[in-house]
N, C-alpha and C. Protein backbone atom coordinates (compact mmCIF):
# COMPACT_ATOMS: atom_id res chain seq x y z
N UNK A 1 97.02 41.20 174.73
CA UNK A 1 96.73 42.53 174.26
C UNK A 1 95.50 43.11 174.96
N UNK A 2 95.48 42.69 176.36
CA UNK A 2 94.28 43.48 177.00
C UNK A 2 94.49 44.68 177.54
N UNK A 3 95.21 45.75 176.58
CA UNK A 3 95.67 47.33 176.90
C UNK A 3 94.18 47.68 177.60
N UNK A 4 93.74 48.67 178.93
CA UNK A 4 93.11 49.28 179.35
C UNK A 4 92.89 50.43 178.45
N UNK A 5 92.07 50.77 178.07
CA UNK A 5 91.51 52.13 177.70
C UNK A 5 91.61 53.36 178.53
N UNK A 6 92.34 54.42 178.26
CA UNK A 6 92.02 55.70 179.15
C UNK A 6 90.42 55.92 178.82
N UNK A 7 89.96 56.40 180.35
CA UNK A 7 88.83 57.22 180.23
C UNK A 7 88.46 58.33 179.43
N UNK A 8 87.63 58.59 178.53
CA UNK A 8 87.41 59.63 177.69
C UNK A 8 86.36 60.49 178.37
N UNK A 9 86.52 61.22 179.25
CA UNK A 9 85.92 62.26 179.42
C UNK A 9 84.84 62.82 178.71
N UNK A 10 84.73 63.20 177.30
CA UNK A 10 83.96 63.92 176.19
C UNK A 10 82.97 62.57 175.86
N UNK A 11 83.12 61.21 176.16
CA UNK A 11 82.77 60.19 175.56
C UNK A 11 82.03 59.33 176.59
N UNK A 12 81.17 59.83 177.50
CA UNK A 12 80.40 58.70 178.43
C UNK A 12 78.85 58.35 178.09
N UNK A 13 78.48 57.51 179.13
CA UNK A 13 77.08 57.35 178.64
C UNK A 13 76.06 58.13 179.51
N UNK A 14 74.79 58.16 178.74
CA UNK A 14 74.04 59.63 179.65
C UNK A 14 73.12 58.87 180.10
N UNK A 15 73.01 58.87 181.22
CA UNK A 15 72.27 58.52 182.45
C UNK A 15 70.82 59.41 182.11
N UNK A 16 69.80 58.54 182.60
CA UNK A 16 68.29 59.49 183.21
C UNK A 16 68.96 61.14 183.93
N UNK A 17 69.60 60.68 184.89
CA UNK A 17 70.12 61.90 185.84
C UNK A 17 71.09 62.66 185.24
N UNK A 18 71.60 62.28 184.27
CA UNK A 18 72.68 63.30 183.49
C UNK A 18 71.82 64.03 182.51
N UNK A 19 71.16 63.86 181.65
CA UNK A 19 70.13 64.27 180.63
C UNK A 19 69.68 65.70 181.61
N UNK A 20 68.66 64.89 182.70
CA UNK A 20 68.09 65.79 183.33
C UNK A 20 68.90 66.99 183.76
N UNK A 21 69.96 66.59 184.29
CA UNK A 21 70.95 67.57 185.02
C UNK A 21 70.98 68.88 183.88
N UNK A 22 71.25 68.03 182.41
CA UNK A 22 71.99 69.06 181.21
C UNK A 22 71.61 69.68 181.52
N UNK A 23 72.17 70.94 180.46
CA UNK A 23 71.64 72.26 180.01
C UNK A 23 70.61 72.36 178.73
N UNK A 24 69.81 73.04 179.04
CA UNK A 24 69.04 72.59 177.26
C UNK A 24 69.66 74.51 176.55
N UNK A 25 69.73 73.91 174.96
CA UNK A 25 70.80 75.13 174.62
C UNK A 25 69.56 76.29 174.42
N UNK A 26 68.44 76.73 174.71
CA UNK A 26 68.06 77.78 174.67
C UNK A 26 67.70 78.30 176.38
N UNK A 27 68.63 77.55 177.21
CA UNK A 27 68.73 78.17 178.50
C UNK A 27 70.29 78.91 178.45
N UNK A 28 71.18 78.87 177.43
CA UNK A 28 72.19 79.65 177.13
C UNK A 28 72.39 81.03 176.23
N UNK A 29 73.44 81.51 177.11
CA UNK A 29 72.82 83.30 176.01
C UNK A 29 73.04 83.21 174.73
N UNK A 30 72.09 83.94 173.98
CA UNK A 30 72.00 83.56 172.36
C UNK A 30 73.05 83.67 171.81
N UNK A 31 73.97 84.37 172.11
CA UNK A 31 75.42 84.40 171.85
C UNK A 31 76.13 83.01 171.59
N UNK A 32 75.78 82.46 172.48
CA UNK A 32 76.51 80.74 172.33
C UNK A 32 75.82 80.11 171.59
N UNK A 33 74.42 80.34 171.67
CA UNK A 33 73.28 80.01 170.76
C UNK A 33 73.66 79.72 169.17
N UNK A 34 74.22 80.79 168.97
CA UNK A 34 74.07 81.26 167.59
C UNK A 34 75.22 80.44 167.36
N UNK A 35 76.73 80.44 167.76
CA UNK A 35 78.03 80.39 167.44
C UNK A 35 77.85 78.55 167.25
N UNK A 36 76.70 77.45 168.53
CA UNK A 36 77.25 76.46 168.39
C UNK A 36 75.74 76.09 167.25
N UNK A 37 74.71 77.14 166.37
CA UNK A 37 73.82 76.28 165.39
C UNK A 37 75.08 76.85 164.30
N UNK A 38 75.55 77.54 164.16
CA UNK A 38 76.66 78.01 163.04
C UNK A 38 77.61 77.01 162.94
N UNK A 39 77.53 76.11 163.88
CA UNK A 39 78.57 74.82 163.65
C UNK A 39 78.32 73.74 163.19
N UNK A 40 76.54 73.71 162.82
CA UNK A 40 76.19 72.35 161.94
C UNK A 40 76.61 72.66 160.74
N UNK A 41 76.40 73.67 160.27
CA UNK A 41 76.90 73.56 158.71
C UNK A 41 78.11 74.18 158.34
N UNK A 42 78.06 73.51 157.25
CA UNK A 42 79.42 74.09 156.29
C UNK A 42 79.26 75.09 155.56
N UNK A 43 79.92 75.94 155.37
CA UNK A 43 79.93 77.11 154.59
C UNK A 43 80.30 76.96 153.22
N UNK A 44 80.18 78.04 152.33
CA UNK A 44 79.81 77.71 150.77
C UNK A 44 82.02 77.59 150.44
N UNK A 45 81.99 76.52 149.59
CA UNK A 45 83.62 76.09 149.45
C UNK A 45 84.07 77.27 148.79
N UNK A 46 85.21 77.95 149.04
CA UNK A 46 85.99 78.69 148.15
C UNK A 46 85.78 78.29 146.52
N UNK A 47 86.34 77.07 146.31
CA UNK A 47 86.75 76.85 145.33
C UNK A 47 85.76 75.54 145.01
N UNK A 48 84.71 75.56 144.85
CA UNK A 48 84.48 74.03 144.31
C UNK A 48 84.93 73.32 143.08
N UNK A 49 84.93 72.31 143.83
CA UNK A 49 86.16 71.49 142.54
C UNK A 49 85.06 69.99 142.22
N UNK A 50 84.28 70.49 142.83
CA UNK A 50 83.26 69.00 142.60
C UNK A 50 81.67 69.30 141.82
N UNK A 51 81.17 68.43 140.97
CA UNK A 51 79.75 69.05 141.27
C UNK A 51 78.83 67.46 141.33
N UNK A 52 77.83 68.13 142.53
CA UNK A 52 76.96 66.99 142.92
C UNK A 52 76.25 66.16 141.08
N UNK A 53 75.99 65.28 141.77
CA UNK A 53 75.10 64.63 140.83
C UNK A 53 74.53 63.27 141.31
N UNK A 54 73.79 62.67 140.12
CA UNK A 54 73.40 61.34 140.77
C UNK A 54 74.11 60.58 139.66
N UNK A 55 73.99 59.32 139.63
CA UNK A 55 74.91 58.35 138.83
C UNK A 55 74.40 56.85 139.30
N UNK A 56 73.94 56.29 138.73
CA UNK A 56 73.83 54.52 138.84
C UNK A 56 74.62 53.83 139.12
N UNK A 57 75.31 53.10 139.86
CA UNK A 57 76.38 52.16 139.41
C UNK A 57 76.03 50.97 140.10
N UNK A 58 76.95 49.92 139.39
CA UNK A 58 76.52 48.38 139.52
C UNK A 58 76.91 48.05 141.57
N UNK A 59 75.84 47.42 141.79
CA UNK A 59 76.14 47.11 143.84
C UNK A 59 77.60 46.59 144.04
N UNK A 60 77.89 45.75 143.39
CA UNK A 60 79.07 45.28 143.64
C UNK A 60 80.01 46.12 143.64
N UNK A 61 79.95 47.14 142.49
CA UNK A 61 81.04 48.25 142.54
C UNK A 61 80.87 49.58 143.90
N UNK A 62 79.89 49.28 144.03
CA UNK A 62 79.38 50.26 145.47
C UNK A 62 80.28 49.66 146.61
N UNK A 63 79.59 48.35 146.49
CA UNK A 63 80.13 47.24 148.10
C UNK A 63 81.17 47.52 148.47
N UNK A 64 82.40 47.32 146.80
CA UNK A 64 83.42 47.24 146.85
C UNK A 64 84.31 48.36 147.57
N UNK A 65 84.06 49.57 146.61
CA UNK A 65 84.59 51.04 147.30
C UNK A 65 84.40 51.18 148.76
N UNK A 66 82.55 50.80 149.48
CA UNK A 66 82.10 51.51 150.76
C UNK A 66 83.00 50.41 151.50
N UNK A 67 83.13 49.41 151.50
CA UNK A 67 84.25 48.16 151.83
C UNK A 67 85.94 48.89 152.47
N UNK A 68 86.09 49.96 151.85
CA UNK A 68 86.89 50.49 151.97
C UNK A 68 87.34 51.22 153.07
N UNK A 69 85.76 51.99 153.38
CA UNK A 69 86.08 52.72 154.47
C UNK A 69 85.51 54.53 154.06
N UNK A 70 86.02 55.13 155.09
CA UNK A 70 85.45 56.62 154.90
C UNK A 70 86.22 57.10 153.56
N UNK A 71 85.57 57.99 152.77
CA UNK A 71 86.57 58.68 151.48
C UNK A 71 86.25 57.85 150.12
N UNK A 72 85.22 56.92 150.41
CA UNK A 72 85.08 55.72 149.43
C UNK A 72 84.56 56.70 148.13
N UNK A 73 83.75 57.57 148.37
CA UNK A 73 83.53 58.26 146.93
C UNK A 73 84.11 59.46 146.42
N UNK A 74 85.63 59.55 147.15
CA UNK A 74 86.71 60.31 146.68
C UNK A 74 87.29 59.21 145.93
N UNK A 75 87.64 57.91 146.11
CA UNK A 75 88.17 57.38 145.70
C UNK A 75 87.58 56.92 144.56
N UNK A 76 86.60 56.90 144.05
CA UNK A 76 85.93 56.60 143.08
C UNK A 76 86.08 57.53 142.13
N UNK A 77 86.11 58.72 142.63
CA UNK A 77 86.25 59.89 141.26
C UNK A 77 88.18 59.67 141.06
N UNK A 78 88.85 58.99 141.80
CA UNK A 78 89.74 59.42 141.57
C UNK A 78 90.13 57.76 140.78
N UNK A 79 89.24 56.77 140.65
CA UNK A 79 89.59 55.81 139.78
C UNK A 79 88.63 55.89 138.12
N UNK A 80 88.09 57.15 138.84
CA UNK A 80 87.18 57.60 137.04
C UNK A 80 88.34 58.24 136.28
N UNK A 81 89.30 59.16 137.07
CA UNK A 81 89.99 59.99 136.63
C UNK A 81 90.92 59.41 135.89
N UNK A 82 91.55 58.06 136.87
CA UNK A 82 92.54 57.55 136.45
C UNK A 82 92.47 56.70 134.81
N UNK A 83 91.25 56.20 134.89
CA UNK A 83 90.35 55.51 133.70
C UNK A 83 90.52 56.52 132.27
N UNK A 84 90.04 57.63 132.80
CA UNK A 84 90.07 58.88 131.50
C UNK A 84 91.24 59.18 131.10
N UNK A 85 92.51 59.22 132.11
CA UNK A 85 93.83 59.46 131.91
C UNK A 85 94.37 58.38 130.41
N UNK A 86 93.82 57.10 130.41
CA UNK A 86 94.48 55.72 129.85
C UNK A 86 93.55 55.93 128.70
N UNK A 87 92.30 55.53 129.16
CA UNK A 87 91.58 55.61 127.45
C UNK A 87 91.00 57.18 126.95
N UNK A 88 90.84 56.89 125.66
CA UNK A 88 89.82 58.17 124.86
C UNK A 88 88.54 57.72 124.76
N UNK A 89 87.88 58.75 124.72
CA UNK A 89 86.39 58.33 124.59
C UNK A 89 86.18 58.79 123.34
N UNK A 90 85.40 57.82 122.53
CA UNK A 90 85.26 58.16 121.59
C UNK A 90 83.50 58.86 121.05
């Protein structure tokens, strides 16, 4: 299974001489300026369906979920959910 990798273009490593070469982004017209700082953030959700908070929980139950992979604390609200579905709280 020693498949070769295609070259990724978007994905190399930056050399002393590549750095230097760049562009630094306020040598670009503010126009581009603006469009690529408007791309760090996210904009306010239509619909939020979530709300932040903080919450304790035991490490092991952390380990377990982040163990999982990306989405680990979607999946967590969605095994709280499932929990509330079965029992009542009294």
């Amino acid at each position: 299974m020693n498949k070769k990798r295609k070259s990724d273009q978007d994905d190399f490593e930056w050399t002393k001489a590549k750095v230097k070469a760049s562009k630094k982004i306020n040598s670009l017209p503010k126009s581009l300026q603006q469009k690529l700082a408007s791309r760090k953030t996210r904009g306010p959700q239509t619909k939020p369906t979530k709300v932040s908070t903080t919450i304790r929980l035991s490490s092991d139950v952390i380990e377990t979920f982040k163990a999982t992979g990306d989405g680990w604390q979607t999946r967590i609200d969605f095994a709280l959910k499932q929990w509330l579905k079965e029992h009542t709280l009294a």
